[in-house]
Protein backbone atom coordinates (compact mmCIF):
# COMPACT_ATOMS: atom_id res chain seq x y z
CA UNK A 1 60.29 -12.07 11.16
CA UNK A 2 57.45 -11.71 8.80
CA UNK A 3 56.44 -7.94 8.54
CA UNK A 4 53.83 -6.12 6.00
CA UNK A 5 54.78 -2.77 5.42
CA UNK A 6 53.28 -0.49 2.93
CA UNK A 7 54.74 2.47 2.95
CA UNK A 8 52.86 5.59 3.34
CA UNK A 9 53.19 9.75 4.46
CA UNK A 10 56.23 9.62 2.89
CA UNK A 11 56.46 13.25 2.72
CA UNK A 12 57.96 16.64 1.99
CA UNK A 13 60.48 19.46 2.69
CA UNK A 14 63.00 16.85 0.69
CA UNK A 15 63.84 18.64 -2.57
CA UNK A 16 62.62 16.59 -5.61
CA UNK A 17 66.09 16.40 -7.18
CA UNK A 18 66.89 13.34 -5.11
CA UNK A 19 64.14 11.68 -7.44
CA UNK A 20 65.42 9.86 -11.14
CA UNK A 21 64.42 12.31 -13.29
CA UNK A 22 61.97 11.87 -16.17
CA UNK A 23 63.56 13.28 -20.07
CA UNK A 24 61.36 15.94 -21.00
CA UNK A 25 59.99 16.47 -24.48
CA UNK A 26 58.57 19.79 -25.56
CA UNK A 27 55.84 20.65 -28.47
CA UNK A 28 54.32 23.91 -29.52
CA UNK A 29 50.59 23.36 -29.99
CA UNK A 30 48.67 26.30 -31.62
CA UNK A 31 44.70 25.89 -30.65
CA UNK A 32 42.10 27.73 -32.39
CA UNK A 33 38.99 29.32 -31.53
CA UNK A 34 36.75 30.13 -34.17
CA UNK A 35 34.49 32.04 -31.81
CA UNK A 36 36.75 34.91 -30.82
CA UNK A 37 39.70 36.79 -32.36
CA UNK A 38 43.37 37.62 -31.50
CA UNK A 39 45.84 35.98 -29.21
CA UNK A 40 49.29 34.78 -29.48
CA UNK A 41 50.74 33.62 -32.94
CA UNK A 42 47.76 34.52 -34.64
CA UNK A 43 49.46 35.86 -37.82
CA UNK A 44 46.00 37.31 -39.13
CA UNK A 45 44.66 34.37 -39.34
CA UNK A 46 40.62 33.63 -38.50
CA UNK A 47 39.37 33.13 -35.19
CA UNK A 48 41.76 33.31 -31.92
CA UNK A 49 44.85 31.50 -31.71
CA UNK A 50 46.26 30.03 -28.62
CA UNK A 51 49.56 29.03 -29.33
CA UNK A 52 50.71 27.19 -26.08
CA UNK A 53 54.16 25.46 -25.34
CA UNK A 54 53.58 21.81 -23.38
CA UNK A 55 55.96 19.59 -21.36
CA UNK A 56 55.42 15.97 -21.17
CA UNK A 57 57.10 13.29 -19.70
CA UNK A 58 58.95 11.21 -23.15
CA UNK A 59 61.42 8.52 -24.14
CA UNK A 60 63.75 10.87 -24.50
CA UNK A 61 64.75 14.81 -23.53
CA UNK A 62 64.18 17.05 -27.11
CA UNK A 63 61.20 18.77 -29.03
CA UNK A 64 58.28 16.39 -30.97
CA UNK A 65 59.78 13.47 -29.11
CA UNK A 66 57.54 10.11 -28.36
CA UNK A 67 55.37 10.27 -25.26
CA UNK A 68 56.34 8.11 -22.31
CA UNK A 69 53.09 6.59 -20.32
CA UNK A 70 49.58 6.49 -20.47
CA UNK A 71 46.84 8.33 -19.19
CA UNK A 72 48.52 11.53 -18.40
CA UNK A 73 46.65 13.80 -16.56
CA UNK A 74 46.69 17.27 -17.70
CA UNK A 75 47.69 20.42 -16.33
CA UNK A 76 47.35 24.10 -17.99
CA UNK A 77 49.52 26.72 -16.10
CA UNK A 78 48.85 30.20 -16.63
CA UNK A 79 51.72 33.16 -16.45
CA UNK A 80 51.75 36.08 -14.44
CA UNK A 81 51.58 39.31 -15.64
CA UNK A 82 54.17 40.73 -18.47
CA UNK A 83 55.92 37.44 -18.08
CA UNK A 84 56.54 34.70 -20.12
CA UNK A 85 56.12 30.77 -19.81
CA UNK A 86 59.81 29.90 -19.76
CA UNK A 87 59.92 31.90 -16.52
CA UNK A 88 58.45 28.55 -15.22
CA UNK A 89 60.96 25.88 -15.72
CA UNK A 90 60.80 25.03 -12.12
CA UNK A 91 57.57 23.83 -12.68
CA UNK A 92 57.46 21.67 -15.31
CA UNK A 93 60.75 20.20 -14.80
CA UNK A 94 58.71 19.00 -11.09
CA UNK A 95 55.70 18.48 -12.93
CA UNK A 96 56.68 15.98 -15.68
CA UNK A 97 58.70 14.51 -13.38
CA UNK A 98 56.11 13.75 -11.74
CA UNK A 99 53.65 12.16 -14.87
CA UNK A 100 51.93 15.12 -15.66
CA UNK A 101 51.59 16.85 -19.37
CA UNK A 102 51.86 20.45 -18.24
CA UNK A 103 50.93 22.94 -20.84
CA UNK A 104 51.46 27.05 -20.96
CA UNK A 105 49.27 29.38 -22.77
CA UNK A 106 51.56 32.30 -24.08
CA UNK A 107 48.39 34.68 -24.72
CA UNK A 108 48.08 38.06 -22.96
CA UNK A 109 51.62 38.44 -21.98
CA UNK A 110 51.43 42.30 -23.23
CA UNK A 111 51.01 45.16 -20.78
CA UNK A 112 47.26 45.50 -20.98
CA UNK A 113 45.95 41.90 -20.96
CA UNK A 114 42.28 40.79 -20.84
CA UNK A 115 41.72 39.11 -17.50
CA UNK A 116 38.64 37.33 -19.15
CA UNK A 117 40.05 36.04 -22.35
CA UNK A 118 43.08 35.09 -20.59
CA UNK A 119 40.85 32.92 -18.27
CA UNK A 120 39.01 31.67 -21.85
CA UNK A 121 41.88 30.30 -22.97
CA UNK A 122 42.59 28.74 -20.00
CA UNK A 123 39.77 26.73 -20.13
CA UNK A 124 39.43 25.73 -23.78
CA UNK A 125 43.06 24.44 -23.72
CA UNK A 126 42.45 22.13 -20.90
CA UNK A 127 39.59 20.61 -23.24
CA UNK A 128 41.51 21.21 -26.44
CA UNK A 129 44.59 19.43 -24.99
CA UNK A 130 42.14 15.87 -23.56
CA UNK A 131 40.80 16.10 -27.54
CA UNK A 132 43.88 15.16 -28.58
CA UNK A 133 44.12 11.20 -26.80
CA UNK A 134 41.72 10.45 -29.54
CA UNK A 135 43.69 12.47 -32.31
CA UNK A 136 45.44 10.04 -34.29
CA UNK A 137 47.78 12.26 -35.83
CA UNK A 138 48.93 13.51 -32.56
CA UNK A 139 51.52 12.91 -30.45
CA UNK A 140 48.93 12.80 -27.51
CA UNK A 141 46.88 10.11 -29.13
CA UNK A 142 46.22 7.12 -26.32
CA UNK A 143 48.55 8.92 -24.06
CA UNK A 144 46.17 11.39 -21.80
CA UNK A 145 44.28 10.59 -18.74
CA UNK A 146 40.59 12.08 -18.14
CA UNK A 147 41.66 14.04 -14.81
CA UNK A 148 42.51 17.51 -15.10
CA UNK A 149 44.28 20.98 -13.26
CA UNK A 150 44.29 24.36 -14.10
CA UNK A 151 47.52 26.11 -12.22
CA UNK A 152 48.40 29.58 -12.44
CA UNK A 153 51.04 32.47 -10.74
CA UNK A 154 49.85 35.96 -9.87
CA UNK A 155 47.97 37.14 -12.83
CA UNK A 156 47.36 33.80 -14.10
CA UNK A 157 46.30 32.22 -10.84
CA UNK A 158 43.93 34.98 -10.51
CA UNK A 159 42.44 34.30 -14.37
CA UNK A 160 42.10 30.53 -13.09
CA UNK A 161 39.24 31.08 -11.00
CA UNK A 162 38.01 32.46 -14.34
CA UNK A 163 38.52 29.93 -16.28
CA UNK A 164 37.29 27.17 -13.20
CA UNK A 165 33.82 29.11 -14.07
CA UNK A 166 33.92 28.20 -17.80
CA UNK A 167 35.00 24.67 -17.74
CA UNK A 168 33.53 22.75 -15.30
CA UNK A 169 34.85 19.77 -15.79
CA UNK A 170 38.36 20.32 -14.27
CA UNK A 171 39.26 18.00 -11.54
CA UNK A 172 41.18 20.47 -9.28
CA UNK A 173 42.62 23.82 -9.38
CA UNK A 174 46.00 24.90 -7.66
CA UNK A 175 47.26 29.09 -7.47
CA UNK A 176 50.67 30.67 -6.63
CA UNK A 177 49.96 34.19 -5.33
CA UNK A 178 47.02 34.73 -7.05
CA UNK A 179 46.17 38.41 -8.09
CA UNK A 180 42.38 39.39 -8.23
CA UNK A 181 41.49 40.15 -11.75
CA UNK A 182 38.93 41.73 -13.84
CA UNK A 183 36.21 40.53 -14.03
CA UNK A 184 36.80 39.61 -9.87
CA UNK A 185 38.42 36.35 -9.14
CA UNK A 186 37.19 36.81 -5.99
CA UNK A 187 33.65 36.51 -7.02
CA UNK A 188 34.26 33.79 -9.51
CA UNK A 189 35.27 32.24 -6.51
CA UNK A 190 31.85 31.90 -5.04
CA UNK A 191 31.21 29.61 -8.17
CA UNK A 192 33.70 27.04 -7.82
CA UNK A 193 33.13 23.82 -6.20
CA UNK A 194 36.85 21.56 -6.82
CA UNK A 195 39.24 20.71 -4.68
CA UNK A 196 41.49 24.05 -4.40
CA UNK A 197 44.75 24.52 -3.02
CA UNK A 198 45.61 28.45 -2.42
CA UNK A 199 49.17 29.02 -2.12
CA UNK A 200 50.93 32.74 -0.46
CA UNK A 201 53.70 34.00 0.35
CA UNK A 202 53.50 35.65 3.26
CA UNK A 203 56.06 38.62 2.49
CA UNK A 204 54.18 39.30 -0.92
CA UNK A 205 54.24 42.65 -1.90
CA UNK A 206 52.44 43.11 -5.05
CA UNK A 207 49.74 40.67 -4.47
CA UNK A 208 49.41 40.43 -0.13
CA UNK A 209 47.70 37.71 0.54
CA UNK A 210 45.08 39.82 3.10
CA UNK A 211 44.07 41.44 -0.52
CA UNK A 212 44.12 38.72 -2.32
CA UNK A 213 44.60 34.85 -1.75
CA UNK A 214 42.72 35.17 1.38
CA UNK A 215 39.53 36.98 0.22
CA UNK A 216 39.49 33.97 -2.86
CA UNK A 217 40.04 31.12 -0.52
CA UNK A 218 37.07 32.70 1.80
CA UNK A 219 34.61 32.95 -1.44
CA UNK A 220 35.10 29.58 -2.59
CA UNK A 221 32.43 26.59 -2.10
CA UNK A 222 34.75 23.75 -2.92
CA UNK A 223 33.96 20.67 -0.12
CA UNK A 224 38.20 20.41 -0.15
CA UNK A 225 40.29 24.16 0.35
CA UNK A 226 43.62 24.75 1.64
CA UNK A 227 45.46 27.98 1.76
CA UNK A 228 49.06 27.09 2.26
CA UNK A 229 51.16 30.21 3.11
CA UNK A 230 54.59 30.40 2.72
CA UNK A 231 56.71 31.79 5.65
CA UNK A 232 59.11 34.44 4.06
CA UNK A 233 58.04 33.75 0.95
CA UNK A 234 57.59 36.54 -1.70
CA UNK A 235 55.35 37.12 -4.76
CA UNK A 236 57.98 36.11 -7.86
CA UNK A 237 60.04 33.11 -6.38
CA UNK A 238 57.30 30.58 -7.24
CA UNK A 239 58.66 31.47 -10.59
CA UNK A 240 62.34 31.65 -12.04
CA UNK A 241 64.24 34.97 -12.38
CA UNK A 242 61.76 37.40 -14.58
CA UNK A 243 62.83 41.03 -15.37
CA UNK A 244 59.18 42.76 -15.15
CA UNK A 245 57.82 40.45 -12.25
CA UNK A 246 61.34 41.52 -10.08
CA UNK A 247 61.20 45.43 -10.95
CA UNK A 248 57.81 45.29 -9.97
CA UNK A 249 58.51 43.45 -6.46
CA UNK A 250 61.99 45.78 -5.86
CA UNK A 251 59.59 49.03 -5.82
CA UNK A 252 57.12 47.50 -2.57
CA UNK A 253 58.30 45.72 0.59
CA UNK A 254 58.60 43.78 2.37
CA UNK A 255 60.72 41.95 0.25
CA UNK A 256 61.07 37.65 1.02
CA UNK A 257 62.87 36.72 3.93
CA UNK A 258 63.82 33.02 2.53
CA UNK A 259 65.76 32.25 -1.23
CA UNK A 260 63.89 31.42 -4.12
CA UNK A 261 65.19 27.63 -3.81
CA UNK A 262 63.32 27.32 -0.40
CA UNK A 263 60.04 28.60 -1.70
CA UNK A 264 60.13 26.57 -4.89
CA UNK A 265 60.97 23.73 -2.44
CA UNK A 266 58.26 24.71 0.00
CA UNK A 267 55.80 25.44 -3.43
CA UNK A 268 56.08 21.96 -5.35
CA UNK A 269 56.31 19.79 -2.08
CA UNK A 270 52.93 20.53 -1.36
CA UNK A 271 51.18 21.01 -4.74
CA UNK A 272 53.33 17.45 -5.65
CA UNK A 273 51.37 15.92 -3.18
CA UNK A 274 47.85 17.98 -3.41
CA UNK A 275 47.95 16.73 -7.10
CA UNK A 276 48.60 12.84 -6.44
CA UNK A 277 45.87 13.01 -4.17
CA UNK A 278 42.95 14.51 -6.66
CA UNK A 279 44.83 13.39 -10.66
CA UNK A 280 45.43 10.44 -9.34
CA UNK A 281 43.51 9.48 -6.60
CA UNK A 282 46.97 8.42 -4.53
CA UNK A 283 45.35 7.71 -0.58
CA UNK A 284 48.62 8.09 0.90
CA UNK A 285 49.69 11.07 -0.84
CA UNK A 286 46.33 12.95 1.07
CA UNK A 287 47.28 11.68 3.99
CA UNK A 288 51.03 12.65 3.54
CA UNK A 289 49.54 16.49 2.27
CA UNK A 290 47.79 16.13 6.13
CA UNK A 291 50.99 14.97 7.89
CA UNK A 292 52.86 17.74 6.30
CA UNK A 293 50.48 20.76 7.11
CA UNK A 294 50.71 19.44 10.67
CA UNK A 295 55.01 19.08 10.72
CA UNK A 296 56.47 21.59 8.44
CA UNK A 297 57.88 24.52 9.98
CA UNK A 298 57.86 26.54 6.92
CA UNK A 299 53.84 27.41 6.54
CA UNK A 300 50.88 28.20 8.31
CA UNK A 301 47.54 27.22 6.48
CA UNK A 302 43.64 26.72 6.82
CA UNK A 303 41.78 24.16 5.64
CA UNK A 304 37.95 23.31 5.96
CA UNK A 305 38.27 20.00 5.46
CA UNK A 306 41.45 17.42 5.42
CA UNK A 307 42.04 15.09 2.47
CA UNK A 308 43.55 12.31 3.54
CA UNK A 309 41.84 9.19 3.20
CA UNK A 310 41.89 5.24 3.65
CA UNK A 311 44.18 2.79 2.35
CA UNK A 312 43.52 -0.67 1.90
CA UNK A 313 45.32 -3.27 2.77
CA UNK A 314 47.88 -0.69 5.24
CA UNK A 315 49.36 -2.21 8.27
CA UNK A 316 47.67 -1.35 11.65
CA UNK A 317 49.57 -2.29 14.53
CA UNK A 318 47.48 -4.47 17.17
CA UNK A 319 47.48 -2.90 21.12
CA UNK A 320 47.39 0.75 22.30
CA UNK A 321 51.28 1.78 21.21
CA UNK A 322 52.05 4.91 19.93
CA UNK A 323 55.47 5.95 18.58
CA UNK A 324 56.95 9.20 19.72
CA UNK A 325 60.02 10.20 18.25
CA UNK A 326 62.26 13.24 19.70
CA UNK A 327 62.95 16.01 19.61
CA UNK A 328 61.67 16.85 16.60
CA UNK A 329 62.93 18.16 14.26
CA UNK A 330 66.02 17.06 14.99
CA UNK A 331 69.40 17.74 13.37
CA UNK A 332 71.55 15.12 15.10
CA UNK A 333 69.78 12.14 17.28
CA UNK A 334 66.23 10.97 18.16
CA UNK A 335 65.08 8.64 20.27
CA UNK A 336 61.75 7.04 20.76
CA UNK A 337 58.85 6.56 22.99
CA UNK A 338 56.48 4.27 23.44
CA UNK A 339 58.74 1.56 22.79
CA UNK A 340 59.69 -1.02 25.61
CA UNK A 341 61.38 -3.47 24.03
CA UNK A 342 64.43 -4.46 21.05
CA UNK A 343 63.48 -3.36 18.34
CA UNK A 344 64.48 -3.09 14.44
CA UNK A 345 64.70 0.01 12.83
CA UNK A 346 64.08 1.32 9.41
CA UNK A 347 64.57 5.18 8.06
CA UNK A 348 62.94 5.92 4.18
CA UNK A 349 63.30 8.94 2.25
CA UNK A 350 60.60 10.56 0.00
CA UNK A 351 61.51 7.81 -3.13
CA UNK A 352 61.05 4.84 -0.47
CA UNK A 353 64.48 4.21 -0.25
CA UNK A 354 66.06 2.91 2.78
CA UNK A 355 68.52 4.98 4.16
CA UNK A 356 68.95 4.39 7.62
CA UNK A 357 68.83 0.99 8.86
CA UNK A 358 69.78 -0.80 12.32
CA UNK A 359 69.09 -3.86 13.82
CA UNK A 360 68.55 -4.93 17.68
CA UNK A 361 68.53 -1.27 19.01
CA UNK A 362 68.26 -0.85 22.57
CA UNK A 363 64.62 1.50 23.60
CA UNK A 364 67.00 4.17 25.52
CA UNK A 365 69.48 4.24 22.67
CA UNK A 366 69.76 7.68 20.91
CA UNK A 367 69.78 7.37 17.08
CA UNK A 368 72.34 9.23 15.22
CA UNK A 369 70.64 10.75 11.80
CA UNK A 370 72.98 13.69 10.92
CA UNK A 371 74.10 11.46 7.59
CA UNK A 372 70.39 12.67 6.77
CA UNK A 373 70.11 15.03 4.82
CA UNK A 374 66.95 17.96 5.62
CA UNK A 375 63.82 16.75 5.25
CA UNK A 376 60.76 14.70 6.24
CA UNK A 377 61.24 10.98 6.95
CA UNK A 378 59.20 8.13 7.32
CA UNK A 379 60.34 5.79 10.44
CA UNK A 380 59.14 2.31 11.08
CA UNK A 381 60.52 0.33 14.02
CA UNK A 382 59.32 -3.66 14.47
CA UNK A 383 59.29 -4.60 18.17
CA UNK A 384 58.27 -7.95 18.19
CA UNK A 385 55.49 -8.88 15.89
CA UNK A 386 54.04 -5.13 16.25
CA UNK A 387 55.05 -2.73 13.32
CA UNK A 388 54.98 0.85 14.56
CA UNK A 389 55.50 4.01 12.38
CA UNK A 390 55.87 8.21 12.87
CA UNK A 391 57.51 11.04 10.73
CA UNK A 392 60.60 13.19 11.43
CA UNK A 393 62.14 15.86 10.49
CA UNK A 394 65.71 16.21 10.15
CA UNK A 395 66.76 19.82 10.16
């Protein structure tokens, strides 16, 4: 039987370890400013030095390693408050692993940081960072895409609706439990027009998302906004374990109701996906983001407008039949309907893989998918000629 499959809303809630993983290489990049003065590593010297640490995907796991790829899109994450950038290994490790040069201003981590200058440097390394694919003396050169993110936790999520003000030119901005700053990220909000993807945690203390995330997410004027809140999820577990950001959570409550393995999980499943769709303009990843918002148990969210799109060239099925698997979730068998006839049967996990397959299965038969481990899966079933397709989740 000829069939044309192309697979798509492959989705979430599957932890990206399953995935090969990408050797990271690491550089320190100090960026200057002639304009203004201070920041980190600055050793007296003139003008204001941004000395930033970057992750890239590379032949090989070490520091000043080659670069592996081309056109790298850029991301510049921002810390939170009296924390460092090695708090965030979670997210590079996802990031590069996912193509992405990810790169982490260490200015302002003291204990009275400027909001604004913070948000400055923010900006300028986003544009100092692209300057380099036509450096020929740097390890960037030929390697970076044009598309662009500025990311940021708590403080520095807050300072990237700053920074979105100053440099335009940014293709998308994504925030973990961004804090309101000063000058107001909330009114710096009302300024920004790119895609934006708001992330809470529901059970955060130190920056609630009714103070916070929600009033930013309100102010913007970006065509695409999604405020993704975490269930259970608390204000420092979209980073690793911090001393300051964890004495400052342990004094307010509620504390998170979920480990800091699910929210990471929960976190970098949907920015993965958010950041496919608008770095690298993946159809299928917008429409998986869409699938997911409506499946996963683990958030609530609002959104103005969806961002899934078109793909050319993806199956449609011919006739009326829709394909209805359940219950779902499900954490031993499904079974289908909408289906009135033998049919094949195909199970894929977030990499494509198959890992469920069966042949000549009966419409009444129930399908036994506890060697599954949790997550979203896409199913495909091929009764006759038709090719028919749905998402489950395996609990």
């Amino acid at each position: 039987m000829l069939r044309t499959r192309i697979i798509i809303g492959i989705v979430l809630l599957k932890s990206f370890t399953i995935l090969a993983q990408t050797p990271v290489g690491h550089t320190t990049i100090t960026f200057n400013d002639p304009a203004r003065t201070g920041g980190y590593g600055s050793g007296g010297g003139p003008g204001r030095q941004i000395q930033t640490e970057v992750y890239y995907p590379a032949a090989s796991t070490g520091n000043d390693v080659a670069v592996a790829g081309t056109g790298l899109p850029v991301i510049v994450f921002g810390h939170g408050f009296s924390m460092a950038w090695d708090a965030y290994a979670n997210v590079w490790e996802s990031l590069v692993n996912e193509g992405y040069v990810i790169a982490f201003p260490r200015t302002e981590g003291n204990l009275s940081p400027s909001h604004l200058e913070f948000g400055t440097d923010l900006a300028q390394v986003v544009t100092k960072m692209q300057a380099l694919n036509t450096n020929t003396s740097s390890l960037f050169f030929g390697k970076l895409g044009t598309t662009s993110a500025i990311m940021g936790h708590s403080m520095g999520g807050g300072s990237s609706f700053l920074a979105g003000t100053i440099n335009t030119s940014v293709t998308t901005m994504v925030t973990f439990a961004a804090a309101n700053t000063n000058p107001s990220s909330i009114t710096a909000a009302q300024q920004i027009t790119i895609p934006n993807l708001v992330i809470s945690g529901v059970n955060d203390c130190v920056a609630p998302p009714a103070d916070h995330q929600d009033d930013m997410y309100d102010s913007l004027i970006a065509n695409y906004k999604t405020q993704v809140n975490i269930i259970g999820g608390g204000h420092c577990y979209f980073a690793n374990t911090n001393f300051n950001c964890s004495f400052g959570e342990g004094t307010c409550s509620p504390n998170p109701g979920i480990t800091r393995t699910q929210q990471q999980s929960a976190t970098m499943d949907f920015t993965a996906l958010w950041l496919r769709k608008f770095l690298k303009n993946d159809c299928d990843a917008g429409n998986a983001f869409q699938d997911s918002l409506n499946t996963s148990t683990r958030i609530t969210f609002r959104q103005n407008n969806p961002i899934g799109c078109s793909s050319v060239g993806v199956y449609q099925h011919n006739g009326s039949e829709q394909l209805i698997a359940y219950p779902n979730p499900a954490a031993e068998f499904i079974s289908f309907k909408g289906i009135a006839e033998i049919f094949d049967l195909e199970i894929r996990d977030l990499t494509g893989r198959i890992v469920l397959k069966k042949e000549r299965t009966n419409p009444s038969e129930n399908i036994n998918i506890q060697c599954l481990e949790k997550g979203i899966y896409l199913v495909e079933v091929f009764p006759g000629n038709n090719t028919l397709r749905t998402t489950i989740v395996k609990r």
